[in-house]
C-alpha atoms as a PDB file:
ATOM      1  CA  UNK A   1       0.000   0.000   0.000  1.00  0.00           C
ATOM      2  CA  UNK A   2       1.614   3.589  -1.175  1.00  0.00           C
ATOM      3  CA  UNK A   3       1.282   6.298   1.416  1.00  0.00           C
ATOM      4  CA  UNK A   4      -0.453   9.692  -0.039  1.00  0.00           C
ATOM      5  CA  UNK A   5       2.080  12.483  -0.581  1.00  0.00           C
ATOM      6  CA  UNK A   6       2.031  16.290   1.169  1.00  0.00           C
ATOM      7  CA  UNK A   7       2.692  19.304   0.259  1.00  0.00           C
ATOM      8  CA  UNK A   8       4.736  21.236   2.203  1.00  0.00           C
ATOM      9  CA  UNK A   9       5.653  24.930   2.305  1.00  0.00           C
ATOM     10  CA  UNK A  10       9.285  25.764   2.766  1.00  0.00           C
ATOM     11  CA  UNK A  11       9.937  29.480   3.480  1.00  0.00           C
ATOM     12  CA  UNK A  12      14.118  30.459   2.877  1.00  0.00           C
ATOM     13  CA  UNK A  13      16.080  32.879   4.723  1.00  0.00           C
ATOM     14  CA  UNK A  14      19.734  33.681   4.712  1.00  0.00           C
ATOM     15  CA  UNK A  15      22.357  31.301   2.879  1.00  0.00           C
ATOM     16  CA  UNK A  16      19.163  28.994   1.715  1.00  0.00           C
ATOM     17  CA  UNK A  17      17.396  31.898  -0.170  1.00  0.00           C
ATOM     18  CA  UNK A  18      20.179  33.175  -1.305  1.00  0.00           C
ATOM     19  CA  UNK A  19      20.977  30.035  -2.812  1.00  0.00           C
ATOM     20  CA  UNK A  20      17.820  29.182  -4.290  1.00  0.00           C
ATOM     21  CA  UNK A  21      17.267  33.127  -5.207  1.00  0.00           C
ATOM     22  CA  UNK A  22      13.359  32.702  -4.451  1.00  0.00           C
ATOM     23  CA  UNK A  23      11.927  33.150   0.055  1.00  0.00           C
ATOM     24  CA  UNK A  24       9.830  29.568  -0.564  1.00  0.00           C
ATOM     25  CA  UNK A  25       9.444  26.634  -2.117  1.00  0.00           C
ATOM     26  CA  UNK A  26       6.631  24.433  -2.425  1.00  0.00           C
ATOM     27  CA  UNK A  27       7.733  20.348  -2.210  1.00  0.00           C
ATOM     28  CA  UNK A  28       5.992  17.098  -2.310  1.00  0.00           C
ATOM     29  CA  UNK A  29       6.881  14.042   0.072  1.00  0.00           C
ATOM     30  CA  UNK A  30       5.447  11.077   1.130  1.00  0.00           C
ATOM     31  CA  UNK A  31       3.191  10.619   4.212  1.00  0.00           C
ATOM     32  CA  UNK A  32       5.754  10.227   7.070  1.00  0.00           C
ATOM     33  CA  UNK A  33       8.767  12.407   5.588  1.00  0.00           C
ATOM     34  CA  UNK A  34      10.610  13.816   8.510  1.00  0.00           C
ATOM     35  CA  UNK A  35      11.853  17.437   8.567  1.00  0.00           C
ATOM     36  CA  UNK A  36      14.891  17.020   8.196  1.00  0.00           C
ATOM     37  CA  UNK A  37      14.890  15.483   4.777  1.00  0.00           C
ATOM     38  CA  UNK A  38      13.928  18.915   3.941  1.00  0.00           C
ATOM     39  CA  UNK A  39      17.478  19.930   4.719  1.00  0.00           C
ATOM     40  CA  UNK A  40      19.000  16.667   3.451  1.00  0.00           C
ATOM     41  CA  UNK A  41      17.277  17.374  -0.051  1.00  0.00           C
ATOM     42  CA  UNK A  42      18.202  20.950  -0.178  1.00  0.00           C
ATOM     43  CA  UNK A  43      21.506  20.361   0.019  1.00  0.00           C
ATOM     44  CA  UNK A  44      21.501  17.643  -2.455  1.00  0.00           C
ATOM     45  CA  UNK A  45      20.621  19.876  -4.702  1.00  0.00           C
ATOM     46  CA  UNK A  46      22.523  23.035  -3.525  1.00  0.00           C
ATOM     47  CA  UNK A  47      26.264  21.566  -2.049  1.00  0.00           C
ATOM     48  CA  UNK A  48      27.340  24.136  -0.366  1.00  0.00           C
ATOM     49  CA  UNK A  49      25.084  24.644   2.199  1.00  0.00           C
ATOM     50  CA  UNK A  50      26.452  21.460   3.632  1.00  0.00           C
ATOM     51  CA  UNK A  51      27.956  24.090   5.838  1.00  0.00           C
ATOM     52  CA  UNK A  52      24.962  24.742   7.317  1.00  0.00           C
ATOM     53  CA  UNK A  53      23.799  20.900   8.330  1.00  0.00           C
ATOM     54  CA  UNK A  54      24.081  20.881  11.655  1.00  0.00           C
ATOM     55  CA  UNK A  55      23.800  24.581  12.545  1.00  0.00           C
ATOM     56  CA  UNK A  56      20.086  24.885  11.159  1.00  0.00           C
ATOM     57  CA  UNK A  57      17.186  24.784  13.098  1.00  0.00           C
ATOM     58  CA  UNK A  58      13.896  23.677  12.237  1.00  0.00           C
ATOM     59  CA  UNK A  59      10.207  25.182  12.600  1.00  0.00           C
ATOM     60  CA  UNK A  60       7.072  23.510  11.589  1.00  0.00           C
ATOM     61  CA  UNK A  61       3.781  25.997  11.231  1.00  0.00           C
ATOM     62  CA  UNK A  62       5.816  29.019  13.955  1.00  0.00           C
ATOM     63  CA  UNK A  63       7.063  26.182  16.396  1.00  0.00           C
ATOM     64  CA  UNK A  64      10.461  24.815  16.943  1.00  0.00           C
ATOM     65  CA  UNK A  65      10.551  21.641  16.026  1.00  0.00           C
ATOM     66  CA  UNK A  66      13.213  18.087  16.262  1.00  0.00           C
ATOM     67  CA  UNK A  67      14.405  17.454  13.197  1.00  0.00           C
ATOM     68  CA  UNK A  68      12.565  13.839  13.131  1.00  0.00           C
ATOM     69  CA  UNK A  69       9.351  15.708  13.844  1.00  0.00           C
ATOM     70  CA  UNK A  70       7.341  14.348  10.938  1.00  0.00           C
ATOM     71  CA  UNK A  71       5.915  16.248   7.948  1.00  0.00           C
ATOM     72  CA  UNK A  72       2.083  16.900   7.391  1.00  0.00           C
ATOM     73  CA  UNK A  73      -0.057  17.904   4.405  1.00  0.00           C
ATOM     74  CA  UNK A  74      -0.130  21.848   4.596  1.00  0.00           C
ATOM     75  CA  UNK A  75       2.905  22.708   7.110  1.00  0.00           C
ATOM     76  CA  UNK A  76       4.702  25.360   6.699  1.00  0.00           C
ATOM     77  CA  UNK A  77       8.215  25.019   7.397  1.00  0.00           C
ATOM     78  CA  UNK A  78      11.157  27.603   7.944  1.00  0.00           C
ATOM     79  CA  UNK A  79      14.787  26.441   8.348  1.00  0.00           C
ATOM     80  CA  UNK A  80      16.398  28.457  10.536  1.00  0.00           C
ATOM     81  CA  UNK A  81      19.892  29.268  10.294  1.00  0.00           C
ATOM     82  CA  UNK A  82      22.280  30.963  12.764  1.00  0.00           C
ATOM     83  CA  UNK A  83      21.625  34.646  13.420  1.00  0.00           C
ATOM     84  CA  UNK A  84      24.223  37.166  14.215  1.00  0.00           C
ATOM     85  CA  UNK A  85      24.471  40.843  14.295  1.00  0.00           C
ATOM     86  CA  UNK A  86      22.699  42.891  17.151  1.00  0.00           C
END
């Protein structure tokens, strides 16, 4: 039995959207697609922002959330990298 796909919104700040050149994407994944295969296939697809792997932070509809929090149809998600400046 195939699980049903989501869509997922993926808003882009910093080294992301400056990578991508666009604030969001819109992706499709299957049913129980964790967030962090967001990351995973963004940087497939964009090497260097391996950099930013294990500095990035994850919210899911304006919550922090673990990176094996699992996707659902709708979300809205926003990596989050480091901030700095004051």
């Amino acid at each position: 039995m195939s699980e049903s796909s989501i869509r997922v919104t993926i808003k882009l700040f910093a080294a992301y959207q400056d990578a991508y050149g666009v604030p969001e994407l819109q992706r499709e994944f299957s049913g129980s697609t964790p967030v962090s295969a967001i990351l995973d296939g963004l940087i497939a697809e964009h090497p260097e922002l391996h950099g930013w792997r294990d500095l990035t932070r994850f919210g899911i509809n304006l919550q922090f959330a673990e990176p094996d929090t699992l996707l659902q149809d709708g979300d809205e998600v926003v990596l989050i990298p480091p901030v700095s400046g004051g």
